[in-house]
C-alpha atoms as a PDB file:
ATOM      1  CA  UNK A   1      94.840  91.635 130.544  1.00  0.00           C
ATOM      2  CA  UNK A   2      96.048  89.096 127.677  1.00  0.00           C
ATOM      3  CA  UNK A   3      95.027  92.394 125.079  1.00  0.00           C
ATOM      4  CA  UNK A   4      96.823  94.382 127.243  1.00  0.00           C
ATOM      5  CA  UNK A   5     100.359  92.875 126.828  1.00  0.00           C
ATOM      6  CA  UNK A   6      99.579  92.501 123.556  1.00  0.00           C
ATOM      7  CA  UNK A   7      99.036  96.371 122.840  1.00  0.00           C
ATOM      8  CA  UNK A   8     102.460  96.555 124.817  1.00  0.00           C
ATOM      9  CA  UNK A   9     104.409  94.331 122.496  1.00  0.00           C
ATOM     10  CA  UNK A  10     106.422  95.068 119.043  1.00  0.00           C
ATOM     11  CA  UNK A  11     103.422  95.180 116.113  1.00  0.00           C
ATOM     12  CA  UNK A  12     103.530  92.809 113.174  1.00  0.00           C
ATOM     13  CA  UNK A  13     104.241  96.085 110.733  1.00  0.00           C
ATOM     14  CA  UNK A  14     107.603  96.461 113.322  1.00  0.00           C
ATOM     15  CA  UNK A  15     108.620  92.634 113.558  1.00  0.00           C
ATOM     16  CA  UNK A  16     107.840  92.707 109.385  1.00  0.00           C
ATOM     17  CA  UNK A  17     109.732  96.099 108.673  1.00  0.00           C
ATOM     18  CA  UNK A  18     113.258  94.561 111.225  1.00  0.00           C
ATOM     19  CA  UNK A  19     112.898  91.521 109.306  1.00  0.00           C
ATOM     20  CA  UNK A  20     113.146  93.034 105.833  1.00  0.00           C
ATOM     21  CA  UNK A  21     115.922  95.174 106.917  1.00  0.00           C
ATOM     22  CA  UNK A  22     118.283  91.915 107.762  1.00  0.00           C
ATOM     23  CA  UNK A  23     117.732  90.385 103.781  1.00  0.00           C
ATOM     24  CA  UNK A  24     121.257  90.333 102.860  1.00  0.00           C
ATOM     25  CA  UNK A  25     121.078  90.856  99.395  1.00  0.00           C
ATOM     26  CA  UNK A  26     121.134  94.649  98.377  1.00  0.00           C
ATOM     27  CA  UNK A  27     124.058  94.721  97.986  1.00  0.00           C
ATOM     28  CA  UNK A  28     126.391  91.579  97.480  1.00  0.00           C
ATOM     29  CA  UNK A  29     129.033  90.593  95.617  1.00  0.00           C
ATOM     30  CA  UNK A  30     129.524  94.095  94.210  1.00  0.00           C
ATOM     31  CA  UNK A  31     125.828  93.979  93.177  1.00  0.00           C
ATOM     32  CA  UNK A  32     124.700  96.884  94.211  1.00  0.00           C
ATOM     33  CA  UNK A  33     120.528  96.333  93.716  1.00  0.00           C
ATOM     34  CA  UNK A  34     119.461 100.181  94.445  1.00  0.00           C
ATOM     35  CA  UNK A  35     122.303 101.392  91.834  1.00  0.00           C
ATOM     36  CA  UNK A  36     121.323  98.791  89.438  1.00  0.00           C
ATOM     37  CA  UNK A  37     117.572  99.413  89.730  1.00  0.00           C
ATOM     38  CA  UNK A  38     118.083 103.705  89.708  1.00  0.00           C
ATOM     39  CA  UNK A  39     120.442 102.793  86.109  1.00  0.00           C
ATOM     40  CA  UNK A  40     117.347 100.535  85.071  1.00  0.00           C
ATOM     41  CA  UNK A  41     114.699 103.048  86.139  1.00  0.00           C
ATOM     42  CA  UNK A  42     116.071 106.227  84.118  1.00  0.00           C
ATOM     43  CA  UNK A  43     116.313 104.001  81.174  1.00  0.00           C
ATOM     44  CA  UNK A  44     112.976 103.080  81.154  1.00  0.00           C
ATOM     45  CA  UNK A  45     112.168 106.821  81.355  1.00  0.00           C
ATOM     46  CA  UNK A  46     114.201 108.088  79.158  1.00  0.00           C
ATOM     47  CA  UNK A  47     112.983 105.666  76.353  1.00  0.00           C
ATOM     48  CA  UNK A  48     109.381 106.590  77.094  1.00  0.00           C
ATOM     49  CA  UNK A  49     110.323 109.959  76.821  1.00  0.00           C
ATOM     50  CA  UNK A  50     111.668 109.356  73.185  1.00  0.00           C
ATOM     51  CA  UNK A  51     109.122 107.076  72.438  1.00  0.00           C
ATOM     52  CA  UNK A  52     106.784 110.048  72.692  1.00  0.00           C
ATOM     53  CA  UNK A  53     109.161 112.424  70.916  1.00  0.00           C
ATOM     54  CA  UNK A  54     108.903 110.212  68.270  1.00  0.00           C
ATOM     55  CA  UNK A  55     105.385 109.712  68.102  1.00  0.00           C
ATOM     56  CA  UNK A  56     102.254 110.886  65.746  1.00  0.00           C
ATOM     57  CA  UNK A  57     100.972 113.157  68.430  1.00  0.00           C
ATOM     58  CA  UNK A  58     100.269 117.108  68.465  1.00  0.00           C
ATOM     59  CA  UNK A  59     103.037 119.322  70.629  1.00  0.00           C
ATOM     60  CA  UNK A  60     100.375 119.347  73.369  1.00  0.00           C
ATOM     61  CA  UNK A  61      99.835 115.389  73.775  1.00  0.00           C
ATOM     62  CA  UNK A  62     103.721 115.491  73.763  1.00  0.00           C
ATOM     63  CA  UNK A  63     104.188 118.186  76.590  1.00  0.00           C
ATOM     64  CA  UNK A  64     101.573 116.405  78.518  1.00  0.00           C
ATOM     65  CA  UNK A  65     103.005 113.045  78.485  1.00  0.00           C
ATOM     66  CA  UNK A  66     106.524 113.709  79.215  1.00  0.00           C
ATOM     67  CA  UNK A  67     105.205 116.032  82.006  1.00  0.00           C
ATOM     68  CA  UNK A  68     103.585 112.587  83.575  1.00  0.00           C
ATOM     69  CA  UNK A  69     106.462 110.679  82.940  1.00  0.00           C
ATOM     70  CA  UNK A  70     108.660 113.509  84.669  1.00  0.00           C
ATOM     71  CA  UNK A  71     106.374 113.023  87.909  1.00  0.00           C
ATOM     72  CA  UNK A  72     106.958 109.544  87.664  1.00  0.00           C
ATOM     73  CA  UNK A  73     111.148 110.035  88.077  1.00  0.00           C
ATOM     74  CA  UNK A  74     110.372 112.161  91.106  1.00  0.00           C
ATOM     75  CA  UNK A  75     108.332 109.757  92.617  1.00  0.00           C
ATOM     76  CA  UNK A  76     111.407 107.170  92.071  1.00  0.00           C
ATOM     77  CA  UNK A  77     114.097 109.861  92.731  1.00  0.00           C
ATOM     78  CA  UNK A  78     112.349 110.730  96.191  1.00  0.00           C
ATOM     79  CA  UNK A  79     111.858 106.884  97.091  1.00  0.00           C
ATOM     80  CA  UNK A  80     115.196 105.385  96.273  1.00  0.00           C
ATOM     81  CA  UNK A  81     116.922 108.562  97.742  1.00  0.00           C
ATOM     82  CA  UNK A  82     117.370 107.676 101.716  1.00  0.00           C
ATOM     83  CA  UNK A  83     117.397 111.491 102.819  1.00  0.00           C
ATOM     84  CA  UNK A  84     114.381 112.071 100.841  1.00  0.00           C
ATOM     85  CA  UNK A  85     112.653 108.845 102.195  1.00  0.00           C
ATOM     86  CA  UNK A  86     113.572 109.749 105.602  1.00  0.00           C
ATOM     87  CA  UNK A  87     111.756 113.137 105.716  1.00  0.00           C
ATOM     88  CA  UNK A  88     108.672 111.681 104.202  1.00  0.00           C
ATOM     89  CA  UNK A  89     108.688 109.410 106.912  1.00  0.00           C
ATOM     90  CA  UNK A  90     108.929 112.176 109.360  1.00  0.00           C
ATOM     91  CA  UNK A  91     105.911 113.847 107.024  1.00  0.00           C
ATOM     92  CA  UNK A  92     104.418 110.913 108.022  1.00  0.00           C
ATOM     93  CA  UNK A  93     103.984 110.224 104.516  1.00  0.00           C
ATOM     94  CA  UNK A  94     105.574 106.924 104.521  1.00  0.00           C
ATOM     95  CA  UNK A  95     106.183 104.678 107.471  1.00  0.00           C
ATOM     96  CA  UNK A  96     108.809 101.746 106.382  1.00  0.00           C
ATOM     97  CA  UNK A  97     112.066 102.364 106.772  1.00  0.00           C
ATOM     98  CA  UNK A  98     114.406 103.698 103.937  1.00  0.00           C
ATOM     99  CA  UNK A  99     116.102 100.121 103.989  1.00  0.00           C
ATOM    100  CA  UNK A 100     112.782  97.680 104.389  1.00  0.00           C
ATOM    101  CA  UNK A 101     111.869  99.360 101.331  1.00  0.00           C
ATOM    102  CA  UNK A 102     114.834  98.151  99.339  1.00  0.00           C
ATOM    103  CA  UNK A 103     114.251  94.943 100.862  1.00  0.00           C
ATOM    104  CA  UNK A 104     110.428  94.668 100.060  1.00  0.00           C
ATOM    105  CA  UNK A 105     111.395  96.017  96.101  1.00  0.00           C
ATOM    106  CA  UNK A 106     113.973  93.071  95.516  1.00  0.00           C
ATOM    107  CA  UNK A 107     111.608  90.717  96.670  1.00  0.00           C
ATOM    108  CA  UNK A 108     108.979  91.842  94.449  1.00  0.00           C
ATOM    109  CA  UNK A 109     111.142  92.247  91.652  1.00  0.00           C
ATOM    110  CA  UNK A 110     113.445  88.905  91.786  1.00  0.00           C
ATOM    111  CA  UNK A 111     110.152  86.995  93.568  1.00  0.00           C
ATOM    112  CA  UNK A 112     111.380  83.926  90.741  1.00  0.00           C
ATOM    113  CA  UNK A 113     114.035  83.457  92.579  1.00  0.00           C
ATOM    114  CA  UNK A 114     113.662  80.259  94.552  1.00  0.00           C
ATOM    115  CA  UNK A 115     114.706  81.602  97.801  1.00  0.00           C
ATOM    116  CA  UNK A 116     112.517  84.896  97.258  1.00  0.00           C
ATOM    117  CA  UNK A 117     109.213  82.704  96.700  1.00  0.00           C
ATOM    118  CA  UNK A 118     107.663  82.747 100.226  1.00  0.00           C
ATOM    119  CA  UNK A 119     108.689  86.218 101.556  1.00  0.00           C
ATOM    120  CA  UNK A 120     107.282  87.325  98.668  1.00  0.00           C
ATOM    121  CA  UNK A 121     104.035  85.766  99.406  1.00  0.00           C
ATOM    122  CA  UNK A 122     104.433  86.639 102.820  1.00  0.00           C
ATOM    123  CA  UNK A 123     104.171  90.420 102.027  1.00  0.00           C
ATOM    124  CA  UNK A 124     101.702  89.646  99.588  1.00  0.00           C
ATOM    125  CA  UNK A 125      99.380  88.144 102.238  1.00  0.00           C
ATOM    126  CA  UNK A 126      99.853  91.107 104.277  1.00  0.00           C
ATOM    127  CA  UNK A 127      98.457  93.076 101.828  1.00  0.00           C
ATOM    128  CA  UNK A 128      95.670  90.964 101.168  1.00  0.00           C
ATOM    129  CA  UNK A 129      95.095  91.234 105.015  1.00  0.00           C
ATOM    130  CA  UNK A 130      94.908  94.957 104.602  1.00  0.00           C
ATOM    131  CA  UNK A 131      91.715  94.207 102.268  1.00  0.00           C
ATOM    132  CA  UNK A 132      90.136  91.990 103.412  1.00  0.00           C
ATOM    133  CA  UNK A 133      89.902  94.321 106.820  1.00  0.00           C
ATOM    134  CA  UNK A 134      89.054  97.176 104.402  1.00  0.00           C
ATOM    135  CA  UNK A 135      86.173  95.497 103.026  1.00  0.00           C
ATOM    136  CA  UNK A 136      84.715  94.298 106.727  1.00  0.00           C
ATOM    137  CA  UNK A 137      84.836  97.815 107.556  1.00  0.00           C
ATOM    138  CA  UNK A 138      82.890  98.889 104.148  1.00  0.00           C
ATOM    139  CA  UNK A 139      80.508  96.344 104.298  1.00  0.00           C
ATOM    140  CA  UNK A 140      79.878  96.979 108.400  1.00  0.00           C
ATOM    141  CA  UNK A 141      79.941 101.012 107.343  1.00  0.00           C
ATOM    142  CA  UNK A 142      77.096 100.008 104.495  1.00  0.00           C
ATOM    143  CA  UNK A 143      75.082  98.071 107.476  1.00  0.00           C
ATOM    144  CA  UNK A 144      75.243 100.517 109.771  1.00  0.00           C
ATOM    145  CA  UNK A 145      73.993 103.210 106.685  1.00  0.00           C
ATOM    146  CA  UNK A 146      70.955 101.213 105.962  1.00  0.00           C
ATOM    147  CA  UNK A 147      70.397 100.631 109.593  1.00  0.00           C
ATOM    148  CA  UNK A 148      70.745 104.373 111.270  1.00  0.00           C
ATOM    149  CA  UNK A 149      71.136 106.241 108.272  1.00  0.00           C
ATOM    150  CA  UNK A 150      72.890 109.556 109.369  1.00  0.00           C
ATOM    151  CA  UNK A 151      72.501 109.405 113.242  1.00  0.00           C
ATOM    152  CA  UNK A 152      75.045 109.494 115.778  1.00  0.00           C
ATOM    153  CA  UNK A 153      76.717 106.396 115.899  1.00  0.00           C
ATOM    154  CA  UNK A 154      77.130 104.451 119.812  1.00  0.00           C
ATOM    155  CA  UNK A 155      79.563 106.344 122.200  1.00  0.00           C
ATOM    156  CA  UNK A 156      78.946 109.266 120.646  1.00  0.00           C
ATOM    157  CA  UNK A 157      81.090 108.886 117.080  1.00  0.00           C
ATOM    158  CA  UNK A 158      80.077 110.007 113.761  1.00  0.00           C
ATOM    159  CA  UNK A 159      78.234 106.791 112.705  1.00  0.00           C
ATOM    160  CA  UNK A 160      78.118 106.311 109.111  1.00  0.00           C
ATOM    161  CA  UNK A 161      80.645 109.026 108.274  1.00  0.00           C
ATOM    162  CA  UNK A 162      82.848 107.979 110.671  1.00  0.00           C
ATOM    163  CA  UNK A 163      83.125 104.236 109.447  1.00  0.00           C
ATOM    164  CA  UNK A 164      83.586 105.762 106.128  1.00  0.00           C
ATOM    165  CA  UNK A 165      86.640 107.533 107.039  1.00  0.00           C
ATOM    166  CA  UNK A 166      88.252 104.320 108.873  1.00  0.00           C
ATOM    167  CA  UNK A 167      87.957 102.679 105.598  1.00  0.00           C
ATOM    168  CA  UNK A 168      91.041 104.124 103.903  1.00  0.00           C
ATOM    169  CA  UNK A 169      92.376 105.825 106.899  1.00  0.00           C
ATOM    170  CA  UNK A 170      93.479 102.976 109.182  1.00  0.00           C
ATOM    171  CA  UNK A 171      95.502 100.329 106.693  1.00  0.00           C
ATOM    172  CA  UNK A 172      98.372  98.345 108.448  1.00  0.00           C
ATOM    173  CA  UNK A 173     100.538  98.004 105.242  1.00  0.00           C
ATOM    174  CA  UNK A 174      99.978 100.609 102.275  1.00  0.00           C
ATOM    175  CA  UNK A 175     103.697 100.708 102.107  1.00  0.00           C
ATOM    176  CA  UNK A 176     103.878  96.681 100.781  1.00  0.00           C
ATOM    177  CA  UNK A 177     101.023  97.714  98.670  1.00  0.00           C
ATOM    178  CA  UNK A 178     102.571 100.807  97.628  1.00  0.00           C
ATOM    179  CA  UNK A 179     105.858  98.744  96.021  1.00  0.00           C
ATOM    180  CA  UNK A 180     103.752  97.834  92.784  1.00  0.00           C
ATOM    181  CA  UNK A 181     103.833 100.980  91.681  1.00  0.00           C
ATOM    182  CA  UNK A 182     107.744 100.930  91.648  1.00  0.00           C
ATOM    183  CA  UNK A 183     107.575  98.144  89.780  1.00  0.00           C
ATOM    184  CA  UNK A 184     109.379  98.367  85.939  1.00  0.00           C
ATOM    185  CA  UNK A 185     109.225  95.970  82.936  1.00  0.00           C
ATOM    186  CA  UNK A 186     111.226  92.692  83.081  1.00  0.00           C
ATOM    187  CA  UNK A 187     112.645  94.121  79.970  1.00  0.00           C
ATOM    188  CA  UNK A 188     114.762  96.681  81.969  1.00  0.00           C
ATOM    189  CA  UNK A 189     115.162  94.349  85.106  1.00  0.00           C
ATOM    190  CA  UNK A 190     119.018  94.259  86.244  1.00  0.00           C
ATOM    191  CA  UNK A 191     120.321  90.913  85.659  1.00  0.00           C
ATOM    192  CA  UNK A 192     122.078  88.913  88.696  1.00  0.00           C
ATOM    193  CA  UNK A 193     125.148  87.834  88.722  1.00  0.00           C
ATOM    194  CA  UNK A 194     125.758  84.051  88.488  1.00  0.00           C
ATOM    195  CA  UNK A 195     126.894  84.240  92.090  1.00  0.00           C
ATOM    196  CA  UNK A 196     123.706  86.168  93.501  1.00  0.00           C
ATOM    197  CA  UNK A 197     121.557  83.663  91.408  1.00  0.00           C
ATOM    198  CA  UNK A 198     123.242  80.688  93.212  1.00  0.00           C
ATOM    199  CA  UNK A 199     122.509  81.980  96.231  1.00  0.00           C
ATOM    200  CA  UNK A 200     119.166  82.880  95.547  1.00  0.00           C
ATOM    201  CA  UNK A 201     118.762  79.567  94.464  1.00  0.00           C
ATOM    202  CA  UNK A 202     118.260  78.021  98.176  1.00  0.00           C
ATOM    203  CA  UNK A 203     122.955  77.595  98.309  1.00  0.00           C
ATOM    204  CA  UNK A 204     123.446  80.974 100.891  1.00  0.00           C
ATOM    205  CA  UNK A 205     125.712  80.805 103.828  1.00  0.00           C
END
């Protein structure tokens, strides 16, 4: 019965995702963090882009490059804009919300702050927890291979092919993991304000 309640109470991805949406600091003091970052982002791109231009590589190199680097500014455009976030979610592409997101990006990239230190090893734990499940289920799919080879698995299932599916098909937090890859060089990192940095600094009220 105690599993039972459980399955009937909020999920840790929920409690995690309502949390991350109450981080004050997105925008503060006229700071506006997803404005900044967007400014930062296009920067980046746009200097890799000449970079390229610029570079002792044949026309087709060239074309190929900035073609990647174009993909990459969609990929940004379609995270940082909300409506675009939204319907991915409905795609069920995506499952944090539009604003957790935000939150989960300025922790990663400010995590030098003082105050940003534990949640963001708190989401980085999470992620490690999403592993470190992952590789039970390979190793216990790799078992199960050497034991029963191809036969029908108990109650019916798959067996080996269907504990190879569950390996990358049933992750808890691939959105935490997923913020890496928005990522951009501290070169091209907005800089805080004094007035954010104070309050990063373990002074808020």
């Amino acid at each position: 019965f105690e599993i039972l309640n459980l399955e009937e109470e909020e999920s840790l991805f929920s409690l995690v995702e309502k949390w991350l949406e109450r981080i004050p600091f997105l925008n503060v003091d006229d700071f506006d963090f997803i404005k900044k970052y967007e400014l930062a982002v296009n920067e980046m791109l746009e200097k890799e882009i000449k970079e390229i231009n610029l570079a002792d590589l044949n026309e087709q190199d060239k074309v190929l490059r900035i073609r990647m680097i174009e993909g990459n500014r969609k990929y940004f455009e379609r995270v940082l804009d909300e409506c675009q976030h939204n319907e991915a979610i409905t795609k069920g592409e995506t499952r944090l919300s539009y604003k957790a997101t935000m939150s989960a990006l300025l922790i990663n990239l400010y995590r030098d702050q003082p105050i940003l230190h534990l949640p963001y090893q708190f989401l980085r734990s999470l992620v490690e927890l999403d592993h470190k499940i992952s590789s039970w289920r390979f190793r216990h799919m790799q078992m199960v291979e050497k034991m029963l080879g191809q036969k029908i698995g108990t109650g019916g299932s798959a067996g080996q092919e269907y504990l190879k599916q569950t390996v990358d098909r049933h992750k808890f937090f691939t959105d935490f993991a997923n913020i890496a890859t928005l990522t951009i060089s501290r070169s091209y990192l907005p800089e805080l304000p004094l007035s954010i940095k104070e309050k990063l600094g373990f002074s808020y009220k």
